[in-house]
N, C-alpha and C. Protein backbone atom coordinates (compact mmCIF):
# COMPACT_ATOMS: atom_id res chain seq x y z
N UNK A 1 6.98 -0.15 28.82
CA UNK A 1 7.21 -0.79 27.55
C UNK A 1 5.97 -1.61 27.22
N UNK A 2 6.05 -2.42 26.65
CA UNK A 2 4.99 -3.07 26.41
C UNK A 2 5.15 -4.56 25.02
N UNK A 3 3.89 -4.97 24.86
CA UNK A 3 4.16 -5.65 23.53
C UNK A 3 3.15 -4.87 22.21
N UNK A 4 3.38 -4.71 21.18
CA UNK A 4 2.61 -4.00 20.24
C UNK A 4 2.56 -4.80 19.62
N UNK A 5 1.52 -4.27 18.22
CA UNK A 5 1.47 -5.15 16.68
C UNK A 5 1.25 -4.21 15.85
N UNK A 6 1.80 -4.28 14.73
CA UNK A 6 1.79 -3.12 13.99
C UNK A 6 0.60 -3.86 12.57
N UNK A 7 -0.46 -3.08 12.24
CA UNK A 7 -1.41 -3.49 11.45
C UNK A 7 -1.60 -2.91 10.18
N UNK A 8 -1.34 -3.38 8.92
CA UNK A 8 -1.22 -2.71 7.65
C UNK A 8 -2.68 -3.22 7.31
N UNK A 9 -3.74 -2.40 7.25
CA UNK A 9 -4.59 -2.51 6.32
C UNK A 9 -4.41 -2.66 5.09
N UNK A 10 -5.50 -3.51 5.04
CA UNK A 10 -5.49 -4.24 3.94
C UNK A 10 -4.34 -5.21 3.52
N UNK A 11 -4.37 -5.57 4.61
CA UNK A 11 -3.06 -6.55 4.81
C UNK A 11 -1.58 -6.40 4.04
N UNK A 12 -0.98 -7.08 4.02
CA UNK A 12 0.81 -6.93 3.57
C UNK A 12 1.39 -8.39 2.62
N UNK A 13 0.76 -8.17 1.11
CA UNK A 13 1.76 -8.94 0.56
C UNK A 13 2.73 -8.93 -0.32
N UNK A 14 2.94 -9.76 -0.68
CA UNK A 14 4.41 -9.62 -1.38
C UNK A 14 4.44 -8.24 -2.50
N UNK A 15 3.71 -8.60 -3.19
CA UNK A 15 3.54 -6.88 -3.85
C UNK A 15 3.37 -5.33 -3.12
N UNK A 16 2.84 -5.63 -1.62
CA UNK A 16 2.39 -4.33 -0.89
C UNK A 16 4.28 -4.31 -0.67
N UNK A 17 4.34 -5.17 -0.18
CA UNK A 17 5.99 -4.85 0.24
C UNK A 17 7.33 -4.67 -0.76
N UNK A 18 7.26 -5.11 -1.80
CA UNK A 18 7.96 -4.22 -3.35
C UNK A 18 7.44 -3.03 -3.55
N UNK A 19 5.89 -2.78 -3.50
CA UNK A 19 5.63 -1.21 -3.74
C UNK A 19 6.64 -0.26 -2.46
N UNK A 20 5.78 -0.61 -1.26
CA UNK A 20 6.66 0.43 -0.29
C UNK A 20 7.87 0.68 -0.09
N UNK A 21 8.68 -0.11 -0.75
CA UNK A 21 10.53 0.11 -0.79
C UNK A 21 10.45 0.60 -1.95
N UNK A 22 9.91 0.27 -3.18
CA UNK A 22 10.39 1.03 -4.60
C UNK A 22 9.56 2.54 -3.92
N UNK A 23 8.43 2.42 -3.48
CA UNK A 23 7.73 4.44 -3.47
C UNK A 23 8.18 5.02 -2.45
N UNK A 24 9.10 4.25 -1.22
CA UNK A 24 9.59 4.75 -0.42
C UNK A 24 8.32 5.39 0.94
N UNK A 25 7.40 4.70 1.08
CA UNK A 25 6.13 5.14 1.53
C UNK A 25 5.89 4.50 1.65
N UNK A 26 4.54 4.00 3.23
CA UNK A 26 3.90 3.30 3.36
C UNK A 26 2.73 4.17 4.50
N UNK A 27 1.30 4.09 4.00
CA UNK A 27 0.55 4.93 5.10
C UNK A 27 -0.67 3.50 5.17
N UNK A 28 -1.66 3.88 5.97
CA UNK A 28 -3.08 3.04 6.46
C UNK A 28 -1.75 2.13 7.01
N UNK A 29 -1.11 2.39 7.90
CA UNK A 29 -0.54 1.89 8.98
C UNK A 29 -1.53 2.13 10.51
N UNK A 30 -1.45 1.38 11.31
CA UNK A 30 -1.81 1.35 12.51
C UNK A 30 -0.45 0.46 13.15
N UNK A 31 -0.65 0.84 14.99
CA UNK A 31 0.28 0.63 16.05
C UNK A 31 -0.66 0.71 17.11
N UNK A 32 -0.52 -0.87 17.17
CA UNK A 32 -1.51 -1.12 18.64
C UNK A 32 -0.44 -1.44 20.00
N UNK A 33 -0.83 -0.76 20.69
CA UNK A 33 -0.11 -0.59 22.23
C UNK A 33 -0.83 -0.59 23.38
N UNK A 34 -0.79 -1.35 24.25
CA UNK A 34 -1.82 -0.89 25.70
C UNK A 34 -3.38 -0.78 25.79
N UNK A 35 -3.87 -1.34 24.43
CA UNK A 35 -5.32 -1.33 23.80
C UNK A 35 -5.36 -0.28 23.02
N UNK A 36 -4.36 0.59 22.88
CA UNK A 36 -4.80 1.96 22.05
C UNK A 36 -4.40 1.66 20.59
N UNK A 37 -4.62 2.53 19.63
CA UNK A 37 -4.79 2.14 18.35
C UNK A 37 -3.74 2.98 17.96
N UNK A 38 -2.68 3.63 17.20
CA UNK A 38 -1.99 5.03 16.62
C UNK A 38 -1.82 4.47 15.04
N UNK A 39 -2.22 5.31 14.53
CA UNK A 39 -2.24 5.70 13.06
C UNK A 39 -0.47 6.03 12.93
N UNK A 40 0.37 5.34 11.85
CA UNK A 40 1.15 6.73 11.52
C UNK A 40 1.18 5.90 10.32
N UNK A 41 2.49 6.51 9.33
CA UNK A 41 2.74 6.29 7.90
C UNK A 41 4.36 6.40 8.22
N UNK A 42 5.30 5.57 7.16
CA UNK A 42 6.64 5.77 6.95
C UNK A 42 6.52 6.40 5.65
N UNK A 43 8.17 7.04 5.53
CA UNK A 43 8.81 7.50 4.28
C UNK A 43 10.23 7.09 4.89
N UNK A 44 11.02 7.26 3.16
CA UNK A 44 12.48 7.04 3.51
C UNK A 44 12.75 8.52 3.03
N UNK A 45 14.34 8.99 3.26
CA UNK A 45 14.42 10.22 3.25
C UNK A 45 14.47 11.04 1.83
N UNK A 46 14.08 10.06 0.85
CA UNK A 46 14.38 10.34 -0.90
C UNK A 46 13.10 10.66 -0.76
N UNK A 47 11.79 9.80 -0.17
CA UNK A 47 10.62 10.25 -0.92
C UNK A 47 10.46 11.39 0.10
N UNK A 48 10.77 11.63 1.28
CA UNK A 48 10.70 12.62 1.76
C UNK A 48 11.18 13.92 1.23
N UNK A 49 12.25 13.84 0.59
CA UNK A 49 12.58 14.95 -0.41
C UNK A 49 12.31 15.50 -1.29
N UNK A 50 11.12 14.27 -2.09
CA UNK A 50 10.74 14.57 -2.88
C UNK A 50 9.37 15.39 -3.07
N UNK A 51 9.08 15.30 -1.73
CA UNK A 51 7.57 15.78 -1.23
C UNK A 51 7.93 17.26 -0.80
N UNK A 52 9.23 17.35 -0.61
CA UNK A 52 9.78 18.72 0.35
C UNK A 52 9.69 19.72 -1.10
N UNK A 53 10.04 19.26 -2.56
CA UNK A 53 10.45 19.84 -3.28
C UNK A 53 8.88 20.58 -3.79
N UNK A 54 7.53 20.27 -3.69
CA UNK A 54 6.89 20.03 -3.82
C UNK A 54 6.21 20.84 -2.88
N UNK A 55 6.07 20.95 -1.98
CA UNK A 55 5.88 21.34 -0.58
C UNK A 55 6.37 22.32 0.51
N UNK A 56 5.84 23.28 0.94
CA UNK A 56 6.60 23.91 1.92
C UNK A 56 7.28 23.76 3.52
N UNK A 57 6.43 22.07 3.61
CA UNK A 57 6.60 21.48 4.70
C UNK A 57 5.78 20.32 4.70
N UNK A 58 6.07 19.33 6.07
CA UNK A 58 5.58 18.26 6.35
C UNK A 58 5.41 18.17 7.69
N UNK A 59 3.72 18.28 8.17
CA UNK A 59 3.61 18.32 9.27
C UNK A 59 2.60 16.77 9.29
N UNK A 60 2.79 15.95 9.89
CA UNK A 60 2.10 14.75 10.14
C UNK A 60 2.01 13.98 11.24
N UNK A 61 1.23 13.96 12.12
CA UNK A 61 1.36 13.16 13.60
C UNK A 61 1.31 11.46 13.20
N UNK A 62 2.12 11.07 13.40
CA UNK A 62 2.61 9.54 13.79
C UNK A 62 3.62 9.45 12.45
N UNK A 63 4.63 10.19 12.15
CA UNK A 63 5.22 10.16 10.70
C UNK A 63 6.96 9.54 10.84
N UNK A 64 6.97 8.60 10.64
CA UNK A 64 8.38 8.13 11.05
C UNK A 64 9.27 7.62 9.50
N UNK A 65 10.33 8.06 9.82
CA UNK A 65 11.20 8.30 8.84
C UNK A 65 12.63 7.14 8.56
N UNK A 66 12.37 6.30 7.72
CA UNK A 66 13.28 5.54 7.88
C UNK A 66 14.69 5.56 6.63
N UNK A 67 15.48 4.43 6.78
CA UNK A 67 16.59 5.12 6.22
C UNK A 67 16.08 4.11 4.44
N UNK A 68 15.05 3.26 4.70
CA UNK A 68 14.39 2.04 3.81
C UNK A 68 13.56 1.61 4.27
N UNK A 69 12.35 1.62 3.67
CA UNK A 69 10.76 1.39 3.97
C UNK A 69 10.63 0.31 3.42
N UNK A 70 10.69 -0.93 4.49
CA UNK A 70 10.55 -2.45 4.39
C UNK A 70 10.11 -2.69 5.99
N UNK A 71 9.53 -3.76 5.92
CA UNK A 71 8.75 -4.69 6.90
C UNK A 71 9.92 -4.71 8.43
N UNK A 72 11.03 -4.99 8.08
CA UNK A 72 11.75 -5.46 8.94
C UNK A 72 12.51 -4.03 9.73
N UNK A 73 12.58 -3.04 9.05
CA UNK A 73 13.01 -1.46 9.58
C UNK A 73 11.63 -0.70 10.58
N UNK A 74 10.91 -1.14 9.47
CA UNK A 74 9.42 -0.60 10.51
C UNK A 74 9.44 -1.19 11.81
N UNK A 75 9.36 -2.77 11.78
CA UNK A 75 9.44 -3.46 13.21
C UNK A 75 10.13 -2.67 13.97
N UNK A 76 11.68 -2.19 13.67
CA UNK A 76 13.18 -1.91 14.59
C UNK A 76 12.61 -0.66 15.23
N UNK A 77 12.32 0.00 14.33
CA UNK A 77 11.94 1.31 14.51
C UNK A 77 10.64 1.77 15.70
N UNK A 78 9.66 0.83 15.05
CA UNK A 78 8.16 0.89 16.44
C UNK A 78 8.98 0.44 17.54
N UNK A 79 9.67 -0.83 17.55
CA UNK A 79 9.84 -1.18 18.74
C UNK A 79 10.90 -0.06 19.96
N UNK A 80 11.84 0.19 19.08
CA UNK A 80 12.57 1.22 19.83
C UNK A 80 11.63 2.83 20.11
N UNK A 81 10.56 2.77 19.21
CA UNK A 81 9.58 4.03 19.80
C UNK A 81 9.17 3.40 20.68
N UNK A 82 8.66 2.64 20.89
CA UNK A 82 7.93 2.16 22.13
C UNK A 82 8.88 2.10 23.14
N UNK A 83 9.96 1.71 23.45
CA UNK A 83 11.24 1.64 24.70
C UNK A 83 11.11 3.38 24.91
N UNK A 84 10.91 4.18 24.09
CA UNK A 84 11.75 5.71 24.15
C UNK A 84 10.23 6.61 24.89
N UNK A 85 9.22 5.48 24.49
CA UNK A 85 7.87 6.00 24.66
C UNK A 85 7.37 7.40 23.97
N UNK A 86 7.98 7.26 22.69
CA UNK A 86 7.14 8.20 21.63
C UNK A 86 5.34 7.96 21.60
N UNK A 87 4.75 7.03 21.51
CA UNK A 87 3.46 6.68 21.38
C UNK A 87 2.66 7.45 22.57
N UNK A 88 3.14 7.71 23.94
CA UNK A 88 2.99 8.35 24.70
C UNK A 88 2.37 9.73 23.96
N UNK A 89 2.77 10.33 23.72
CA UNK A 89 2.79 11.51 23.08
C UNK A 89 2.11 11.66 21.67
N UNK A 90 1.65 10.83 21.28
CA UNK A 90 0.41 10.69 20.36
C UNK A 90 -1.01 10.13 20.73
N UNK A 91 -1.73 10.75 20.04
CA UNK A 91 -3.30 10.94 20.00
C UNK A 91 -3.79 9.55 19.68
N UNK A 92 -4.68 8.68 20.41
CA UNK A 92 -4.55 7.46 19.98
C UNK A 92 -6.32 7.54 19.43
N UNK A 93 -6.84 6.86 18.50
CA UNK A 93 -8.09 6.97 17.72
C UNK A 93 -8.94 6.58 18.33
C-alpha cells in the first residue's frame, strides 16, 4: 500500500471543479506512488457514453471511471486502486 497524492495540473479551483462534474471529465491528472509518477484521466459513465456514440471504442491506460467526477470520488477511488494495487500494472512516466 502506500501513501499517494494525486496532482491536477494546473492546479484545481473552484471553477476546474464545476467544469469536471458538469463535462463529466477530468484528464492532465497525475498519481504519485512509491516515487513513480501515473498519468490517468476520469469520466463518469454519461460522458463515457457519449464518446462511445462517437467512437468505436475506448482504449486508455490509467482511465478510471466514476459514477461523478468530483474531487472527493477521485480520492475514494485512487485510494482503493492503490489497496487493490492497480498502479502496479501501469507504466509509470
Amino acid at each position: 500500500m502506500g501513501d499517494f497524492e494525486i496532482i491536477f495540473e494546473g492546479g484545481l479551483t473552484a471553477r476546474d471543479r464545476y467544469e469536471m462534474e458538469a463535462r463529466g471529465y477530468r484528464s492532465h491528472v497525475k498519481v504519485t506512488l512509491h516515487g513513480n509518477t501515473y498519468p490517468v484521466l476520469f469520466y463518469d459513465a454519461v460522458r463515457l457514453a457519449q464518446v462511445l456514440e462517437e467512437e468505436t471504442f475506448i482504449a486508455e491506460p490509467g482511465l478510471i471511471v466514476l459514477q461523478k467526477v468530483d474531487e472527493e470520488r477521485m480520492r475514494e477511488a485512487v485510494a482503493k486502486l492503490v489497496q487493490e494495487g492497480y498502479f502496479e500494472h501501469l507504466k509509470p512516466e
